[in-house]
N, C-alpha and C. Protein backbone atom coordinates (compact mmCIF):
# COMPACT_ATOMS: atom_id res chain seq x y z
N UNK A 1 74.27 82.42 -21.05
CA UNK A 1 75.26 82.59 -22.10
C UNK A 1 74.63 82.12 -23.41
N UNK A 2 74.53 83.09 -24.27
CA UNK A 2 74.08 82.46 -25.54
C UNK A 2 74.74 81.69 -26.42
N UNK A 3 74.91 81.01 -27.41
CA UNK A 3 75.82 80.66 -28.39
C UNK A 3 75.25 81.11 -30.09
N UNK A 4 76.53 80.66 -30.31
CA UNK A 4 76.74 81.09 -32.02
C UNK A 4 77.94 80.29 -32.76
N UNK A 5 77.39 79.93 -33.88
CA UNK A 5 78.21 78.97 -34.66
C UNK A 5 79.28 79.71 -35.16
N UNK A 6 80.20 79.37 -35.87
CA UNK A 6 81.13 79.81 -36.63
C UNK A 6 80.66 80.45 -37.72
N UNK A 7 79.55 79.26 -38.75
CA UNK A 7 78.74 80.17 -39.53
C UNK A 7 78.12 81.69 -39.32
N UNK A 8 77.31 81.00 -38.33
CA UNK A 8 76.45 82.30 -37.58
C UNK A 8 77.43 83.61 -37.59
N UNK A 9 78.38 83.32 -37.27
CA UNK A 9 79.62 84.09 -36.59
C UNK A 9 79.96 84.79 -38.13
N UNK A 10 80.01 84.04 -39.34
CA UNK A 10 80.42 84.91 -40.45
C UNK A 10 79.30 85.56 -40.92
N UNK A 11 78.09 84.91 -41.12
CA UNK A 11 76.93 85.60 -41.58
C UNK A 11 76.31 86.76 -41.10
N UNK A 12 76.17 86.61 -39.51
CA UNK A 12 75.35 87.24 -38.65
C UNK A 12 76.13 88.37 -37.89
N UNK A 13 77.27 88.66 -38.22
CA UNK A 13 78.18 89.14 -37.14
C UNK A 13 77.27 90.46 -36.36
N UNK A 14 76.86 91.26 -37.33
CA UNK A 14 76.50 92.67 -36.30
C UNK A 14 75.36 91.63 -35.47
N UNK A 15 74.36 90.84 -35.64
CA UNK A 15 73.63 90.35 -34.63
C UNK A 15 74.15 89.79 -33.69
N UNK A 16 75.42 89.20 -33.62
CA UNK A 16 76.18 88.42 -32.27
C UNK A 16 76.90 89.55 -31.40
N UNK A 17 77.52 90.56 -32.34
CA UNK A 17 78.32 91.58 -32.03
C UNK A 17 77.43 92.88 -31.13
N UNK A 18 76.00 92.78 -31.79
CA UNK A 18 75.10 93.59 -30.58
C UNK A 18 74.65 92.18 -29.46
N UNK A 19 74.61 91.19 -29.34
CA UNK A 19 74.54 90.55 -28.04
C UNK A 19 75.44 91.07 -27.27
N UNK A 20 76.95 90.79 -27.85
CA UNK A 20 78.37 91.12 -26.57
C UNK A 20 77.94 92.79 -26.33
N UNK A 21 77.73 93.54 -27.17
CA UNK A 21 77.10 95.02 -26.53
C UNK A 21 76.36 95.18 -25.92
N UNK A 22 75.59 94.02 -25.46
CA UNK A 22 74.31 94.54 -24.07
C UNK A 22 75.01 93.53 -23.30
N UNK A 23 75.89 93.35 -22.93
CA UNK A 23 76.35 92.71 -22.08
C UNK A 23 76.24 91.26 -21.76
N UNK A 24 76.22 90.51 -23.20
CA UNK A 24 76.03 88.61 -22.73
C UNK A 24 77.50 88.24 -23.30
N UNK A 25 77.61 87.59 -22.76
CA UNK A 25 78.81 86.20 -23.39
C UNK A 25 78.08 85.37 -24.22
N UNK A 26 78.86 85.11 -25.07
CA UNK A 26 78.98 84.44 -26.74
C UNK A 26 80.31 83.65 -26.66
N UNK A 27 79.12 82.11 -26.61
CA UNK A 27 80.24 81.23 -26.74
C UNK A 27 80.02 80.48 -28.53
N UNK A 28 81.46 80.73 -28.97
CA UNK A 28 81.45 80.09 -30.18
C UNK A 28 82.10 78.76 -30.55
N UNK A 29 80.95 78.00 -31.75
CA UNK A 29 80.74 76.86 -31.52
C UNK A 29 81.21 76.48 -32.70
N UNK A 30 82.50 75.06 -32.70
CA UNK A 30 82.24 74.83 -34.34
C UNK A 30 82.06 73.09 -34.17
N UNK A 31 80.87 72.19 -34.95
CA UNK A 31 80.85 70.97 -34.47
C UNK A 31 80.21 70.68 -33.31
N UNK A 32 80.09 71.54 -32.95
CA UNK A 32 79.11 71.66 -31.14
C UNK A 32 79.99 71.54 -30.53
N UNK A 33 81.49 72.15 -30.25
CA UNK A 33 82.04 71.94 -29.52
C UNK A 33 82.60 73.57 -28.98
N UNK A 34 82.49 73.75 -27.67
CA UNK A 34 82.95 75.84 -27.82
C UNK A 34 84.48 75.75 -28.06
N UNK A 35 84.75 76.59 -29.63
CA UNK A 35 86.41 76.95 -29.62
C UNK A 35 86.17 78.43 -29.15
N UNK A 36 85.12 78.96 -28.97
CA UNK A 36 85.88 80.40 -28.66
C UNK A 36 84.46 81.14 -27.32
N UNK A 37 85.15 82.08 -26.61
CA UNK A 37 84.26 82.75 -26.01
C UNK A 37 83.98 84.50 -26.29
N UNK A 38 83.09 84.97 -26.43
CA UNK A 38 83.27 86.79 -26.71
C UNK A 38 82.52 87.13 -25.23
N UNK A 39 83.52 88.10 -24.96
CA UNK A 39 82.83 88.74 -23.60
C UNK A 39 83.00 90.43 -23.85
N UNK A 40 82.22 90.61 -23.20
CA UNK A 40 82.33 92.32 -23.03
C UNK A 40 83.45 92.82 -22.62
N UNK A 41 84.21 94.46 -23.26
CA UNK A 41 85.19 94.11 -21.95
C UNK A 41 84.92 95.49 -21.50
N UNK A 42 85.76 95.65 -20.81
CA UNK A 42 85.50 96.30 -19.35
C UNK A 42 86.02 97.76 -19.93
N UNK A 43 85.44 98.63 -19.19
CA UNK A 43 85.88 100.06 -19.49
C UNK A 43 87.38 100.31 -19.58
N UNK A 44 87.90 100.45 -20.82
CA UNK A 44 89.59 100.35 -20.48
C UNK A 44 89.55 101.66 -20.56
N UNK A 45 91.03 102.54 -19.76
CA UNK A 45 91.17 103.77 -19.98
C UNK A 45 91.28 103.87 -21.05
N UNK A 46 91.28 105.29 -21.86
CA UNK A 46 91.59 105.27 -23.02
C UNK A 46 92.57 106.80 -22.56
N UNK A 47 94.00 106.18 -22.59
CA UNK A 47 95.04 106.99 -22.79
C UNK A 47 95.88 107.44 -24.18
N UNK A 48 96.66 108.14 -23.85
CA UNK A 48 97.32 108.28 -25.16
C UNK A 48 98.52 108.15 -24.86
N UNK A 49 98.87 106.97 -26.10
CA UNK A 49 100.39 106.56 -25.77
C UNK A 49 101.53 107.74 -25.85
N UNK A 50 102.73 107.71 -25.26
CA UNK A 50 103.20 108.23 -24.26
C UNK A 50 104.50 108.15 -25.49
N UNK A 51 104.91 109.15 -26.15
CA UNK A 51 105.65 109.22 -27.42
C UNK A 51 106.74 110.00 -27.36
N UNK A 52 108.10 109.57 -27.21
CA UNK A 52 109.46 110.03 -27.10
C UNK A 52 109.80 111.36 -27.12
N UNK A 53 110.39 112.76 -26.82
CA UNK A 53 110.41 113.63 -27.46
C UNK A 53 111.79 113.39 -27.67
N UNK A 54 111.84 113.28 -29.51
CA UNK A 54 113.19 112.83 -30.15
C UNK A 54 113.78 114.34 -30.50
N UNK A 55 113.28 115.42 -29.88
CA UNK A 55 113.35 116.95 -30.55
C UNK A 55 114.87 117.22 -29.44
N UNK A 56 114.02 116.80 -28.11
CA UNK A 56 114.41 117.00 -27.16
C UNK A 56 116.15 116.27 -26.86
N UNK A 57 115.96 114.62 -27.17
CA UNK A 57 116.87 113.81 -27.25
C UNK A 57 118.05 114.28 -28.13
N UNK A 58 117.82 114.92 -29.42
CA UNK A 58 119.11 115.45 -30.52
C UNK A 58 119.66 116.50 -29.52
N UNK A 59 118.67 117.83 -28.85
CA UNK A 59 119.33 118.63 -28.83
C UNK A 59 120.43 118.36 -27.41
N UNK A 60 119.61 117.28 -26.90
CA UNK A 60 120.72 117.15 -25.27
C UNK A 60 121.57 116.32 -25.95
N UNK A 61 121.82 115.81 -27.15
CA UNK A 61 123.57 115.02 -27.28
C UNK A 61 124.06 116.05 -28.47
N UNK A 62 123.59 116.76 -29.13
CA UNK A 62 123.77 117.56 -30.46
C UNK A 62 124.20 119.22 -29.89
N UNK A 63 123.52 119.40 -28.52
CA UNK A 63 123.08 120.99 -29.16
C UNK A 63 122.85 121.71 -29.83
N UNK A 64 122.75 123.17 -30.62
CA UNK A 64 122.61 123.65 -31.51
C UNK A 64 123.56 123.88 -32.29
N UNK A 65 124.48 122.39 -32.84
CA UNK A 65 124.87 122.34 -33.87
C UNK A 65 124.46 121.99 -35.11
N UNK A 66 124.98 123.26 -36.01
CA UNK A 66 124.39 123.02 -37.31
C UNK A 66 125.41 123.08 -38.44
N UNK A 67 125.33 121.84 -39.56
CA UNK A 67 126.38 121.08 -40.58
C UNK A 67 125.98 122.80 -41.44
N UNK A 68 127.70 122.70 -41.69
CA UNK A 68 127.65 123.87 -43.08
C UNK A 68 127.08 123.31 -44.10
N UNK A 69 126.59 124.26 -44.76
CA UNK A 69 126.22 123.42 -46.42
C UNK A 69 127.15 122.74 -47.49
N UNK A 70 128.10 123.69 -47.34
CA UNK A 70 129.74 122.84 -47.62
C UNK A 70 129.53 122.12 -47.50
N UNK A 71 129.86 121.84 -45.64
CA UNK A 71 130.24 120.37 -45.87
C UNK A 71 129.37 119.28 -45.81
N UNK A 72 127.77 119.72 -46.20
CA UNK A 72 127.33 118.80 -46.08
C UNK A 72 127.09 118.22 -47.79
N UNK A 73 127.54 119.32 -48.52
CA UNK A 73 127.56 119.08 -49.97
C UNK A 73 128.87 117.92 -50.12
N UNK A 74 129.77 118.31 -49.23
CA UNK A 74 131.20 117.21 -49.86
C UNK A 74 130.72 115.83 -49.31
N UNK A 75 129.98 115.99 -48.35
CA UNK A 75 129.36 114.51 -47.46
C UNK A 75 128.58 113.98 -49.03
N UNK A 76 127.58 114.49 -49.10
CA UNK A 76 126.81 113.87 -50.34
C UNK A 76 127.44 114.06 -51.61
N UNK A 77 128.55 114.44 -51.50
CA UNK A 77 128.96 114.17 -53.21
C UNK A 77 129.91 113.07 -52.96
N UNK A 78 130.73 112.94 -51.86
CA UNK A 78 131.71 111.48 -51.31
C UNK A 78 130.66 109.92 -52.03
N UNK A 79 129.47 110.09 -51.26
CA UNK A 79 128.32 109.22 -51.30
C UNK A 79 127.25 108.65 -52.53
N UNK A 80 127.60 109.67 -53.46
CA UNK A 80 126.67 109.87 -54.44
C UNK A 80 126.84 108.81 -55.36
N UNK A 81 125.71 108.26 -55.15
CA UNK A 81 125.71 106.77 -56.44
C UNK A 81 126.10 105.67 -55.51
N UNK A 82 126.17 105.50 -54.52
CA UNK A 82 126.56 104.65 -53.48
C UNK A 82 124.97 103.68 -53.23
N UNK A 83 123.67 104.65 -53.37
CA UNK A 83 122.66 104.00 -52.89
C UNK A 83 121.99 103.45 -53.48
């Protein structure tokens, strides 16, 4: 396990940051004492988060209802200057 100071750690970063890329642990040191460890990590999947269909959700409580322009003009003129 190699180490690296805190300094080291601000100065040097791409040199500590290619250690954890070939695969060592980096233990970081402030005072000579380790506050921190860097380890490699492990192949995570890389998925794609998994995102609501809100298209879907309106039309199963809404159906294909659609506001007249009327009344959606008297809605926003009720409202107007309110915000």
């Amino acid at each position: 396990m190699k180490t690296a100071t805190v300094r080291q750690l601000r100065t040097e970063f791409p040199k500590v940051l290619a250690w954890v890329n070939a695969g060592q642990e980096v233990a970081i040191t402030r005072r000579r004492k380790v506050v921190a460890n860097l380890t490699p990590a492990g192949e995570a999947p890389k998925k794609k988060p998994v995102r609501p269909d809100f298209a879907g959700r309106l039309k199963s409580i809404y159906g294909d209802a659609v506001i007249p322009a009327e009344t959606m003009a008297e809605i926003l003129g009720e409202n107007k200057g309110r915000y």
